[in-house]
PDB file of N, CA and C in Angstrom:
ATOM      1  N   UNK A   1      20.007   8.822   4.678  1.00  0.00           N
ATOM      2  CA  UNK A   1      19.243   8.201   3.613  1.00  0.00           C
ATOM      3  C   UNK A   1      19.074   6.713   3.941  1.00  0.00           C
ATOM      4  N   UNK A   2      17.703   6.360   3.786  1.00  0.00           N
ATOM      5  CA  UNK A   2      17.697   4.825   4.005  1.00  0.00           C
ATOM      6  C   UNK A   2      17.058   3.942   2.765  1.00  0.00           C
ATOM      7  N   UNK A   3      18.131   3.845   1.851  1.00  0.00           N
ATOM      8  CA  UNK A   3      17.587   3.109   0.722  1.00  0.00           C
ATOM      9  C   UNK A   3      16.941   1.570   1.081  1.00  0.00           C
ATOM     10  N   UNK A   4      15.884   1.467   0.586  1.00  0.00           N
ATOM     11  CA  UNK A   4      15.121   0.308   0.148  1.00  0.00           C
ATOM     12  C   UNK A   4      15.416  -0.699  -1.211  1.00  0.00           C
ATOM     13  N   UNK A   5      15.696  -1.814  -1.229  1.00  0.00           N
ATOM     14  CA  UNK A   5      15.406  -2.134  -3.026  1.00  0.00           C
ATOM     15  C   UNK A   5      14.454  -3.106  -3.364  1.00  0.00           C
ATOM     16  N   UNK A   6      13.447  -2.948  -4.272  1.00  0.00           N
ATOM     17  CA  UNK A   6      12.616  -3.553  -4.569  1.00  0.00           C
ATOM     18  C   UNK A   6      12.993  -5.307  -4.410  1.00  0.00           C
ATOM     19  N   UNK A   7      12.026  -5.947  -4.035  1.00  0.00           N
ATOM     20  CA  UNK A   7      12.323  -7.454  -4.003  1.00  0.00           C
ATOM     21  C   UNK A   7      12.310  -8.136  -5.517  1.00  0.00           C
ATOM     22  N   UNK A   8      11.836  -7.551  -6.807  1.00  0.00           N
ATOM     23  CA  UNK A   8      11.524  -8.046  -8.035  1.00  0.00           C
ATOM     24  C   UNK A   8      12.867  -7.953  -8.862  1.00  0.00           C
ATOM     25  N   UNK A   9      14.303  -7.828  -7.868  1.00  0.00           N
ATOM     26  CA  UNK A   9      15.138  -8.295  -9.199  1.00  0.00           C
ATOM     27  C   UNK A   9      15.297  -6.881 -10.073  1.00  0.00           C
ATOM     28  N   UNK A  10      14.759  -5.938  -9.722  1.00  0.00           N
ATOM     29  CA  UNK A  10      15.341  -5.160 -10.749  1.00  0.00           C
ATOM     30  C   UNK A  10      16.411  -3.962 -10.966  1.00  0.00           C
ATOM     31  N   UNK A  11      16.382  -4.170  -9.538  1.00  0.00           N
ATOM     32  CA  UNK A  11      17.846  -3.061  -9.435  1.00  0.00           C
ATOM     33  C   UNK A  11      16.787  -2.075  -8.583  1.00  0.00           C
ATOM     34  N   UNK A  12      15.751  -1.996  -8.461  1.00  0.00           N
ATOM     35  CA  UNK A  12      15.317  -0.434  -8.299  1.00  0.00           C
ATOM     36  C   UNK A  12      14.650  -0.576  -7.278  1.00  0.00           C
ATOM     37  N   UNK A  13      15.264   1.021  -6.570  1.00  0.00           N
ATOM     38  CA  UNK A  13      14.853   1.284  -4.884  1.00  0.00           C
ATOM     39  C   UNK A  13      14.906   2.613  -4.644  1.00  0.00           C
ATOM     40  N   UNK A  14      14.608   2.830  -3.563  1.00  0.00           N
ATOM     41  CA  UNK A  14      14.019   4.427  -3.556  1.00  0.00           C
ATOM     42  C   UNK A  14      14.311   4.549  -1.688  1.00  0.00           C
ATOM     43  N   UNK A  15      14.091   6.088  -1.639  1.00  0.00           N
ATOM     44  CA  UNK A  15      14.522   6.580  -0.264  1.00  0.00           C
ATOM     45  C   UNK A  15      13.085   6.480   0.401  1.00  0.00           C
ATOM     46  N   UNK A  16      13.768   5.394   1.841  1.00  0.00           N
ATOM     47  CA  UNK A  16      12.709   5.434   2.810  1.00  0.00           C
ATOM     48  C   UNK A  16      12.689   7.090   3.277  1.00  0.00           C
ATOM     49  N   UNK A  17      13.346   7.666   3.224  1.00  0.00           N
ATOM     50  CA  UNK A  17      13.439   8.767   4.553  1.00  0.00           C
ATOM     51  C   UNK A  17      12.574   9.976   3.579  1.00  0.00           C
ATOM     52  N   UNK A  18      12.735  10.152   2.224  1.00  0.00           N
ATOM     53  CA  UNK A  18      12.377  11.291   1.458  1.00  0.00           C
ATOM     54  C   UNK A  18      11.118  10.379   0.591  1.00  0.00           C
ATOM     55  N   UNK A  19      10.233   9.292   1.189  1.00  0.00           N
ATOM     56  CA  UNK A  19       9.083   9.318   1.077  1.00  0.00           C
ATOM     57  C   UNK A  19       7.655   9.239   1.581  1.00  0.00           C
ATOM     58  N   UNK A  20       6.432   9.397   1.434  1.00  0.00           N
ATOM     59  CA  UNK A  20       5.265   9.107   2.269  1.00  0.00           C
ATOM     60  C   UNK A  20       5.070   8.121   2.693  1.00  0.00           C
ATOM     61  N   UNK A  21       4.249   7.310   3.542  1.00  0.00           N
ATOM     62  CA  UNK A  21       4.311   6.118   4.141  1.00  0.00           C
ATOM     63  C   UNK A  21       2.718   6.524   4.768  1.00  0.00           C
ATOM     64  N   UNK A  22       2.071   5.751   4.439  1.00  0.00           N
ATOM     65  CA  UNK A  22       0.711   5.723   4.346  1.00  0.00           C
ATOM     66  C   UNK A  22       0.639   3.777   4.781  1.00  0.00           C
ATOM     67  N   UNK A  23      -0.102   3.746   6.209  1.00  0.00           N
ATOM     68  CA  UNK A  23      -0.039   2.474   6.746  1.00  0.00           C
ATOM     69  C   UNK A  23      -1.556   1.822   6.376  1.00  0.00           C
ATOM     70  N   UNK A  24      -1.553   0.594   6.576  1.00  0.00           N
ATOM     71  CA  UNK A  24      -2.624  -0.093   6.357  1.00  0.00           C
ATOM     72  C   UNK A  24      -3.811   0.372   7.332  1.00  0.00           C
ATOM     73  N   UNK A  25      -5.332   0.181   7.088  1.00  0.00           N
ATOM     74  CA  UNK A  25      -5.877   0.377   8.065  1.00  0.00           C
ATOM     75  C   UNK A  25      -5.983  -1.074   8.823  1.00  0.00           C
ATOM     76  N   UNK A  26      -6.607  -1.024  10.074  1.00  0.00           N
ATOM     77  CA  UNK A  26      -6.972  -2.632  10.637  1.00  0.00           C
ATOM     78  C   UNK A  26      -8.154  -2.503  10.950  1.00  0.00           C
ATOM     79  N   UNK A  27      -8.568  -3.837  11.108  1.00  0.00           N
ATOM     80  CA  UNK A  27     -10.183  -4.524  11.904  1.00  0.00           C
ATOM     81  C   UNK A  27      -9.597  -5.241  13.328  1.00  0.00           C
ATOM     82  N   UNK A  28     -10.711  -4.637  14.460  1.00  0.00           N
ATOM     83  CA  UNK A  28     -10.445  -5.913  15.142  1.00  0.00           C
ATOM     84  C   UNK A  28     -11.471  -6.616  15.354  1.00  0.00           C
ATOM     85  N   UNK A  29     -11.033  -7.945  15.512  1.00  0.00           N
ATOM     86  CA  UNK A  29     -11.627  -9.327  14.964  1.00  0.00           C
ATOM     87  C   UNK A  29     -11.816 -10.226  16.703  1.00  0.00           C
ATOM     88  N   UNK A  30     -11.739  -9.182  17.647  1.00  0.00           N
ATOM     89  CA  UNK A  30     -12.048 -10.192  18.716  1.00  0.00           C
ATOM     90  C   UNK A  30     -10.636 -10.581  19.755  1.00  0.00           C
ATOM     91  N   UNK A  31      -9.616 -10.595  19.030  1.00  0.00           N
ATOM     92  CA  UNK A  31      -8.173 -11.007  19.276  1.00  0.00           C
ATOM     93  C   UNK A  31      -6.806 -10.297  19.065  1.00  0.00           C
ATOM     94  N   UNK A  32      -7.246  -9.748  17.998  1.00  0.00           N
ATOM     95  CA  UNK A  32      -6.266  -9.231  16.515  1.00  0.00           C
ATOM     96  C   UNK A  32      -6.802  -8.158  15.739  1.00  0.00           C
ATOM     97  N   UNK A  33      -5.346  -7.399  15.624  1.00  0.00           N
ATOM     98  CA  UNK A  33      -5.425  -6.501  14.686  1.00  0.00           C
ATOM     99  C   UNK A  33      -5.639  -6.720  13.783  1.00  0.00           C
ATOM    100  N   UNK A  34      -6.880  -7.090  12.519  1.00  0.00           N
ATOM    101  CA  UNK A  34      -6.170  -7.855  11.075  1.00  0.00           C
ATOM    102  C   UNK A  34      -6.223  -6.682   9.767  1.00  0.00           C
ATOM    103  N   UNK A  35      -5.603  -6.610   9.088  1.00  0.00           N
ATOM    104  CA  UNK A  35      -5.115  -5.760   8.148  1.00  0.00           C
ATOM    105  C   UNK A  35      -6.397  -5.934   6.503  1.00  0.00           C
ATOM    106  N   UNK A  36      -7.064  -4.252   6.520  1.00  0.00           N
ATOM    107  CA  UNK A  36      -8.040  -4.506   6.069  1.00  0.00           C
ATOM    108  C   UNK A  36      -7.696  -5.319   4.476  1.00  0.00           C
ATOM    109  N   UNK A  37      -6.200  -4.910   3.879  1.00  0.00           N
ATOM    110  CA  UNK A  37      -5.539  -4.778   2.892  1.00  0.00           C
ATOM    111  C   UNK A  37      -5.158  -6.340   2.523  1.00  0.00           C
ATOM    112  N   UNK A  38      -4.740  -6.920   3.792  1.00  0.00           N
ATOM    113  CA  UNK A  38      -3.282  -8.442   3.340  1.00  0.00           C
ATOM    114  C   UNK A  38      -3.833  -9.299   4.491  1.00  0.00           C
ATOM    115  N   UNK A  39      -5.355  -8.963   5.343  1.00  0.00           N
ATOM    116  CA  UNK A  39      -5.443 -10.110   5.729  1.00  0.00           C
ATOM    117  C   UNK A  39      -4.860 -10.369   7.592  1.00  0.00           C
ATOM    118  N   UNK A  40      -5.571 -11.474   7.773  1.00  0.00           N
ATOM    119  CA  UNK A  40      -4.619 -11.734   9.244  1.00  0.00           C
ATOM    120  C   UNK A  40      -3.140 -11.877   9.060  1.00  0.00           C
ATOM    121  N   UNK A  41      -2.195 -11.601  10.111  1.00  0.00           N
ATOM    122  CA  UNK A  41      -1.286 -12.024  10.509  1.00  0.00           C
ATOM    123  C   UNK A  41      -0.167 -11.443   8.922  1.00  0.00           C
ATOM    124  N   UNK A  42      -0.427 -10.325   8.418  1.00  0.00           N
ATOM    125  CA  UNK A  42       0.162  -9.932   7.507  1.00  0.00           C
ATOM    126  C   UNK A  42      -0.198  -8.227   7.464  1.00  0.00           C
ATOM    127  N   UNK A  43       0.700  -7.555   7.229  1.00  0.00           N
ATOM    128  CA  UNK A  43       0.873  -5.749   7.108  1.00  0.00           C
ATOM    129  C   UNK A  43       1.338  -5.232   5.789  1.00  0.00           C
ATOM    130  N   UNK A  44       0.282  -4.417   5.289  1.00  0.00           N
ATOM    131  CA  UNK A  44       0.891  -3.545   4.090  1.00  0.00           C
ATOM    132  C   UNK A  44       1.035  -2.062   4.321  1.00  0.00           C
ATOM    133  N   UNK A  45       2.172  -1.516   3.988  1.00  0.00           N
ATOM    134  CA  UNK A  45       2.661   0.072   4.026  1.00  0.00           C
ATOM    135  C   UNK A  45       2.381   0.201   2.683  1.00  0.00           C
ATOM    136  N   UNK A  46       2.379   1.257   2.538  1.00  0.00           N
ATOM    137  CA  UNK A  46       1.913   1.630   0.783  1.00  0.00           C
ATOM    138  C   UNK A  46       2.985   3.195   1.235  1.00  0.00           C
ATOM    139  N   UNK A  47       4.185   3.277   0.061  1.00  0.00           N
ATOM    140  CA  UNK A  47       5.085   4.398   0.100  1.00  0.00           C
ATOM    141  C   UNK A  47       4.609   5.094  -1.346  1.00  0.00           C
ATOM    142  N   UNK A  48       4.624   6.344  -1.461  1.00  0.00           N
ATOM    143  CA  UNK A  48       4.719   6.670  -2.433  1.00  0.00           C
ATOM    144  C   UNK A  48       6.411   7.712  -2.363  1.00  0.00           C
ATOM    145  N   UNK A  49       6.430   7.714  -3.268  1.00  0.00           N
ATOM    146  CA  UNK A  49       8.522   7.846  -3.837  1.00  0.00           C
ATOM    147  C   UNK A  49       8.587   9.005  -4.021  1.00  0.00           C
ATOM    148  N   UNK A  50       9.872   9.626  -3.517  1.00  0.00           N
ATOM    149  CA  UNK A  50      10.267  11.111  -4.153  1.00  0.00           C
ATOM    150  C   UNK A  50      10.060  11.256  -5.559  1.00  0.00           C
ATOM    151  N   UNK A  51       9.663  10.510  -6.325  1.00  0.00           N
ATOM    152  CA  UNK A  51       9.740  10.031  -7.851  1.00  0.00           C
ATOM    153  C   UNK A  51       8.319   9.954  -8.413  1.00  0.00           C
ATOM    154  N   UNK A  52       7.690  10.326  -7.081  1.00  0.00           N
ATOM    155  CA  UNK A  52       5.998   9.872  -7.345  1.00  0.00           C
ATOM    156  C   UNK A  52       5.541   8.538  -7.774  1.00  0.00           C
ATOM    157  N   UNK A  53       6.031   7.870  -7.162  1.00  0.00           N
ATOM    158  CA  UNK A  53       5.939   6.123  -7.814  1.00  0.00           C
ATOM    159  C   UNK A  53       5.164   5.628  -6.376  1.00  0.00           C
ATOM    160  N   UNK A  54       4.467   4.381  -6.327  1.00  0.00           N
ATOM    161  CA  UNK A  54       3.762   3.686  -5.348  1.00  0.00           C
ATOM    162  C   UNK A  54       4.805   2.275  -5.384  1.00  0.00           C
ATOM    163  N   UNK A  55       4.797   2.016  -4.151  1.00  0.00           N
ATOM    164  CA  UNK A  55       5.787   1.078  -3.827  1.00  0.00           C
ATOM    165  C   UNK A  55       4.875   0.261  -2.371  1.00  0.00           C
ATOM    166  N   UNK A  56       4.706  -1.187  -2.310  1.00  0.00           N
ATOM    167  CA  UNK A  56       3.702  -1.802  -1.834  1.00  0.00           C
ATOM    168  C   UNK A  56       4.596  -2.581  -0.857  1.00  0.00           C
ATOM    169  N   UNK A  57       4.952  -2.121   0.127  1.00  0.00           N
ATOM    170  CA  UNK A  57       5.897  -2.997   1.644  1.00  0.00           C
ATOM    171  C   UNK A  57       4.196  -4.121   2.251  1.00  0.00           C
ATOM    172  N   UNK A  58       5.087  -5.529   1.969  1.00  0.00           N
ATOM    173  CA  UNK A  58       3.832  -6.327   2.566  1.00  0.00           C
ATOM    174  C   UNK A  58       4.922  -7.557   3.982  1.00  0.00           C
ATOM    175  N   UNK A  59       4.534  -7.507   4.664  1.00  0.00           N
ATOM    176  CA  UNK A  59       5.655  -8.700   5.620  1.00  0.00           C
ATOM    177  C   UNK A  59       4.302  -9.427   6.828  1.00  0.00           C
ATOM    178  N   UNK A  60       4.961 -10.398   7.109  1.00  0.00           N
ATOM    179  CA  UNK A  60       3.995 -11.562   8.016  1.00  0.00           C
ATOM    180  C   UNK A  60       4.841 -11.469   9.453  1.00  0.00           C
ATOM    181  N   UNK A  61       4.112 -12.006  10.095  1.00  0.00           N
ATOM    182  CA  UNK A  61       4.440 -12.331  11.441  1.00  0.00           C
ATOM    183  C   UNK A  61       4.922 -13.364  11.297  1.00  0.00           C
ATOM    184  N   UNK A  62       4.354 -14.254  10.344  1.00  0.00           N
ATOM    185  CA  UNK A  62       5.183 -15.563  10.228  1.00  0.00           C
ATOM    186  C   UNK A  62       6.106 -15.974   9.763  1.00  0.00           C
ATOM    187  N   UNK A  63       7.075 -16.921  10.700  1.00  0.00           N
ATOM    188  CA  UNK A  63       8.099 -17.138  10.759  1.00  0.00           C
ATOM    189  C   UNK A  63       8.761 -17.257   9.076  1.00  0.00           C
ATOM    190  N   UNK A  64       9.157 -16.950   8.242  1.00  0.00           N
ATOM    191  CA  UNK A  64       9.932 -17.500   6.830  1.00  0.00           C
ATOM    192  C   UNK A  64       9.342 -17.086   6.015  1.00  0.00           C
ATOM    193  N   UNK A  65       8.369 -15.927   5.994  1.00  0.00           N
ATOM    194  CA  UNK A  65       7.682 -15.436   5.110  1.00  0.00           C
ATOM    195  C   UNK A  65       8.298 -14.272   4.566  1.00  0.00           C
ATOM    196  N   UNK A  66       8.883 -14.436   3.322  1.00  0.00           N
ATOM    197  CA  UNK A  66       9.835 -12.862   3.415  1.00  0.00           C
ATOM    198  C   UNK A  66       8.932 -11.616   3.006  1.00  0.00           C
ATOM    199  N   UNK A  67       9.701 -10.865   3.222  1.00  0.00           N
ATOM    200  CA  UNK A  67       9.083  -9.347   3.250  1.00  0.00           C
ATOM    201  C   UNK A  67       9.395  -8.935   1.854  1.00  0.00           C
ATOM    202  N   UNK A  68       8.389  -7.943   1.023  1.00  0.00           N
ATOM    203  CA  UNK A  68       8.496  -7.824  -0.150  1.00  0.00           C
ATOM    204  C   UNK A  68       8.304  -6.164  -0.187  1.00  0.00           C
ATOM    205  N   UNK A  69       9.083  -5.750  -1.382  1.00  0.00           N
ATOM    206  CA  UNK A  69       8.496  -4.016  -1.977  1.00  0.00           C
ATOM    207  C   UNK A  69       8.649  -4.030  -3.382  1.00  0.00           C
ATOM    208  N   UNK A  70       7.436  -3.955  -3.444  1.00  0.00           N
ATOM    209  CA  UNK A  70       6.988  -4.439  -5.075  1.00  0.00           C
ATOM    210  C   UNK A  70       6.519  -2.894  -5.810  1.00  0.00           C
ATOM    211  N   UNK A  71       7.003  -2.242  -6.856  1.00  0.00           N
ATOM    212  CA  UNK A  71       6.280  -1.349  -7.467  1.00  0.00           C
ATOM    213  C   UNK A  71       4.587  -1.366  -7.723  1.00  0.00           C
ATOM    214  N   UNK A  72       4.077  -0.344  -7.647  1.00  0.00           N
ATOM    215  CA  UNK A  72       2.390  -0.582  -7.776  1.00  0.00           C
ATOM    216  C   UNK A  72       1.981   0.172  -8.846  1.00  0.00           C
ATOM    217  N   UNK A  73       0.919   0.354  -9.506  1.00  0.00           N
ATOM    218  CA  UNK A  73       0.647   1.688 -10.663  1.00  0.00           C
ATOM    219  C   UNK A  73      -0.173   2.489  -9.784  1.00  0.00           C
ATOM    220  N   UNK A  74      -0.675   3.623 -10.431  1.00  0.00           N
ATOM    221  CA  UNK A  74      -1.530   4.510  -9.875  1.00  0.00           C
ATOM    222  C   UNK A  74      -2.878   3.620  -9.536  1.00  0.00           C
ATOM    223  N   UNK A  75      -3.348   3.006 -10.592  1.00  0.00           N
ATOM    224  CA  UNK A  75      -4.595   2.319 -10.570  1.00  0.00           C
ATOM    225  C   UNK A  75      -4.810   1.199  -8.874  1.00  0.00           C
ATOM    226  N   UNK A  76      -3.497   0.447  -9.015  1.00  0.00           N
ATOM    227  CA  UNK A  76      -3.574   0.102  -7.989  1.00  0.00           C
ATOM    228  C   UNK A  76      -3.485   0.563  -6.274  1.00  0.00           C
ATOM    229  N   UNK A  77      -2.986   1.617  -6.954  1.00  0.00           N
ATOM    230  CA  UNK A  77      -2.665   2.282  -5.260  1.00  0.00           C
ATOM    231  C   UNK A  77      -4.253   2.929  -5.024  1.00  0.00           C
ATOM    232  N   UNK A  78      -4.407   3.429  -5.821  1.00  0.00           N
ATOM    233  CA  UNK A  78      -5.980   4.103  -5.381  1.00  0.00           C
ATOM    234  C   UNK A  78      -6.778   2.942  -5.164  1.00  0.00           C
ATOM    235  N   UNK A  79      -6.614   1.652  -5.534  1.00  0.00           N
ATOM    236  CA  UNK A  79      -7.870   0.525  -4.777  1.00  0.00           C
ATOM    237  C   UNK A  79      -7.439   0.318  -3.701  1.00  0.00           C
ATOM    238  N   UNK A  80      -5.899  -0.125  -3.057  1.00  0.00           N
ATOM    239  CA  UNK A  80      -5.600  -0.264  -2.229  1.00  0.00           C
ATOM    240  C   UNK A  80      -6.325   1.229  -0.811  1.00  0.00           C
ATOM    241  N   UNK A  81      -6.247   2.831  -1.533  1.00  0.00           N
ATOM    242  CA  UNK A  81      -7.115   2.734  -0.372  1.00  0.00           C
ATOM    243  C   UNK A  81      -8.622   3.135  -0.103  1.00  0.00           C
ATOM    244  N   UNK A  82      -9.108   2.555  -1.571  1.00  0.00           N
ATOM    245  CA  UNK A  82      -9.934   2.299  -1.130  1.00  0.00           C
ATOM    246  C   UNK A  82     -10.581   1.199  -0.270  1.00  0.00           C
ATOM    247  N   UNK A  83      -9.904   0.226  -0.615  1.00  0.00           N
ATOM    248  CA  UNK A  83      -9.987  -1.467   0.192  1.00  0.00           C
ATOM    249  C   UNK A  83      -9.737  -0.773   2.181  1.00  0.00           C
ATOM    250  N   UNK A  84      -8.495   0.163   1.789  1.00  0.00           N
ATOM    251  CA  UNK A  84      -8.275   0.083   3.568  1.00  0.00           C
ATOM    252  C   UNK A  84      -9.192   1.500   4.353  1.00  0.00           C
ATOM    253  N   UNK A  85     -10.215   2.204   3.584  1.00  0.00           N
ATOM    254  CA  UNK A  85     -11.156   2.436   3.896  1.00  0.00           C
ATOM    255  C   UNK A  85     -10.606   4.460   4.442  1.00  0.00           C
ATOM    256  N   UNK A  86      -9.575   4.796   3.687  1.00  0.00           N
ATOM    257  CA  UNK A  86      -8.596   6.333   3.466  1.00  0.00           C
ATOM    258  C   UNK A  86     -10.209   6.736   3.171  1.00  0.00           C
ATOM    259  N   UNK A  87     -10.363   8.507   4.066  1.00  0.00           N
ATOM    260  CA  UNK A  87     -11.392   9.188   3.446  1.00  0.00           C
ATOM    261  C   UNK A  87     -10.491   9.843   2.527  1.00  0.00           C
ATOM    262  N   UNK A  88     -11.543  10.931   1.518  1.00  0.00           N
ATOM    263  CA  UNK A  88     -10.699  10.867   0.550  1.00  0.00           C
ATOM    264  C   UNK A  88      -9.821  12.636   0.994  1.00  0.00           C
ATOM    265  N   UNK A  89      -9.974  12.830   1.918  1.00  0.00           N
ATOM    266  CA  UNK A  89      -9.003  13.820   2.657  1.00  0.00           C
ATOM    267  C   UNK A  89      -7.349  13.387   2.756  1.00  0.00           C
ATOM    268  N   UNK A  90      -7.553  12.127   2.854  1.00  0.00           N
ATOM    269  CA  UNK A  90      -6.394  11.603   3.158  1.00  0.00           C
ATOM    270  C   UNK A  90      -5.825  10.749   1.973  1.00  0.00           C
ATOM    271  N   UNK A  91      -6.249  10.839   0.991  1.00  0.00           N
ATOM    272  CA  UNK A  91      -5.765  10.153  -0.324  1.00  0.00           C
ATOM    273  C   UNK A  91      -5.329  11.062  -1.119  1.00  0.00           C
ATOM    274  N   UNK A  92      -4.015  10.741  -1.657  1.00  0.00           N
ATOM    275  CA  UNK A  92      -3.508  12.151  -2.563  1.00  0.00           C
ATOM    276  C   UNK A  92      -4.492  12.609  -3.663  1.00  0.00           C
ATOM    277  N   UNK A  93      -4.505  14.015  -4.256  1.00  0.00           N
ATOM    278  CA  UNK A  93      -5.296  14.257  -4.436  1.00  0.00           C
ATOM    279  C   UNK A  93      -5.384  13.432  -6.168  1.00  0.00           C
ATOM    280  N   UNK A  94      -4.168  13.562  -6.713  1.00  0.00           N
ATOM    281  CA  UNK A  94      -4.210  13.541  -8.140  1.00  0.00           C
ATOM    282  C   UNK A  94      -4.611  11.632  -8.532  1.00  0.00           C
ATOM    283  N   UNK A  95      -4.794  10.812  -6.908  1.00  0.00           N
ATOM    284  CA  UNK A  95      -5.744   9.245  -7.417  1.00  0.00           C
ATOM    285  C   UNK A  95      -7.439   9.140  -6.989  1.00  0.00           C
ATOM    286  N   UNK A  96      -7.492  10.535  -6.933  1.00  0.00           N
ATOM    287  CA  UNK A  96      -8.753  10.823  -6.705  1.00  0.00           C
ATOM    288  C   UNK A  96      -9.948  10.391  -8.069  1.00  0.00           C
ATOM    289  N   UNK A  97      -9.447  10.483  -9.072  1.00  0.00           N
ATOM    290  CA  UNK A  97     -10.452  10.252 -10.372  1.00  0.00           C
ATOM    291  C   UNK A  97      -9.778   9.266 -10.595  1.00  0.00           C
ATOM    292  N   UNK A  98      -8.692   7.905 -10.532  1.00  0.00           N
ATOM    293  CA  UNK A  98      -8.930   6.661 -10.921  1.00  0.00           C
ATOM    294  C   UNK A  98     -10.083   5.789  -9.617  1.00  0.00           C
ATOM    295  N   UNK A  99     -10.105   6.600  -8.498  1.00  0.00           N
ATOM    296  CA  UNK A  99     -10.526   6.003  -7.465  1.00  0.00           C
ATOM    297  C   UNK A  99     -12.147   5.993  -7.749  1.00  0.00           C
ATOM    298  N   UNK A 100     -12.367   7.580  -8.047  1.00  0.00           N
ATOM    299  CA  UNK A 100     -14.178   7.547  -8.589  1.00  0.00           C
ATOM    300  C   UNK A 100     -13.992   6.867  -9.613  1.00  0.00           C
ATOM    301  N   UNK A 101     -13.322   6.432 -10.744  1.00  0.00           N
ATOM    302  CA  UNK A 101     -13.700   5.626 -11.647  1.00  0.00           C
ATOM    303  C   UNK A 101     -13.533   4.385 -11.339  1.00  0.00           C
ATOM    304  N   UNK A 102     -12.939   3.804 -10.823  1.00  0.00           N
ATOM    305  CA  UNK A 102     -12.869   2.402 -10.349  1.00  0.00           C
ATOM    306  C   UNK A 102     -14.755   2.221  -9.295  1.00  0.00           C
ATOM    307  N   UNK A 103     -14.633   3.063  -8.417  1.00  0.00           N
ATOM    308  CA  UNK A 103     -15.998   2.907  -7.630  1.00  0.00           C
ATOM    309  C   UNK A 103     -16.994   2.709  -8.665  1.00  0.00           C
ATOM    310  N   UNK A 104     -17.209   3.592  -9.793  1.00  0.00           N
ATOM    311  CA  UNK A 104     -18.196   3.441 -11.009  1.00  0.00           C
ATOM    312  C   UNK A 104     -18.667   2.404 -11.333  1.00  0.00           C
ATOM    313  N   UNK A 105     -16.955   1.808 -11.732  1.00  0.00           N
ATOM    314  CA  UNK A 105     -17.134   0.203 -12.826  1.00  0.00           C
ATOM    315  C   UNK A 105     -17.584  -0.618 -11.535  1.00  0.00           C
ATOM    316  N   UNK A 106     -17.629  -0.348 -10.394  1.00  0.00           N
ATOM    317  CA  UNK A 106     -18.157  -1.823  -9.350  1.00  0.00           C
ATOM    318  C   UNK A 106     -20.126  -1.527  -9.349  1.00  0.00           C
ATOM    319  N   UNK A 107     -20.334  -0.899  -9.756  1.00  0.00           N
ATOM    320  CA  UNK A 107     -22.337  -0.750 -10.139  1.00  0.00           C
ATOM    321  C   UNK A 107     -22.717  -2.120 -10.850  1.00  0.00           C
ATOM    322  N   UNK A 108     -23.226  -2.840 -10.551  1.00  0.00           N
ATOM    323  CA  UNK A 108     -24.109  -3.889 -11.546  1.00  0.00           C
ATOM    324  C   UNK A 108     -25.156  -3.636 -11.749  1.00  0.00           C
TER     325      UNK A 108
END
């Protein structure tokens, strides 16, 4: 078992080994991998929990930047992949309708 604990102080962490791990996608930019999600020179894992919970691993290359695992809601995990560009084969199935509804509300 490889427990994790959230960086927010709250006591609460969950098993790396008994969850999904769904990695960022990347762009390359000429030089660099850059992360469609967090940007240059920064990586997001997106876990979802034996518990069914979304849990958001973000860390830098740079030097003193600490590494964080922050709880996420459903709402957010389904933008996240939509942002990193998951067909929807590969997105669980049950953030499938916050994901079409979020796409909706972006129509002007």
């Amino acid at each position: 078992m490889t427990r994790i604990a959230l960086t927010d102080r709250s006591g609460k962490w969950f098993d790396e080994d008994k969850a999904t791990r769904f990695d960022n996608k990347t762009d390359w930019n000429g030089s660099d991998h850059v992360s469609l999600s967090a940007g240059e020179h920064c990586t997001h894992i997106l876990y979802r929990t034996a518990s069914k919970r979304w849990v958001l691993n973000e860390y830098s290359r740079w030097e003193g930047v600490q590494e964080t695992y922050t709880e996420i809601s459903d709402q957010e995990a389904a933008e996240w992949f939509m942002v990193n560009e998951f067909e929807n084969e590969e997105i669980p199935e049950d953030l499938l309708p916050l994901l079409k509804s979020h796409i909706d509300n972006l129509e002007v």
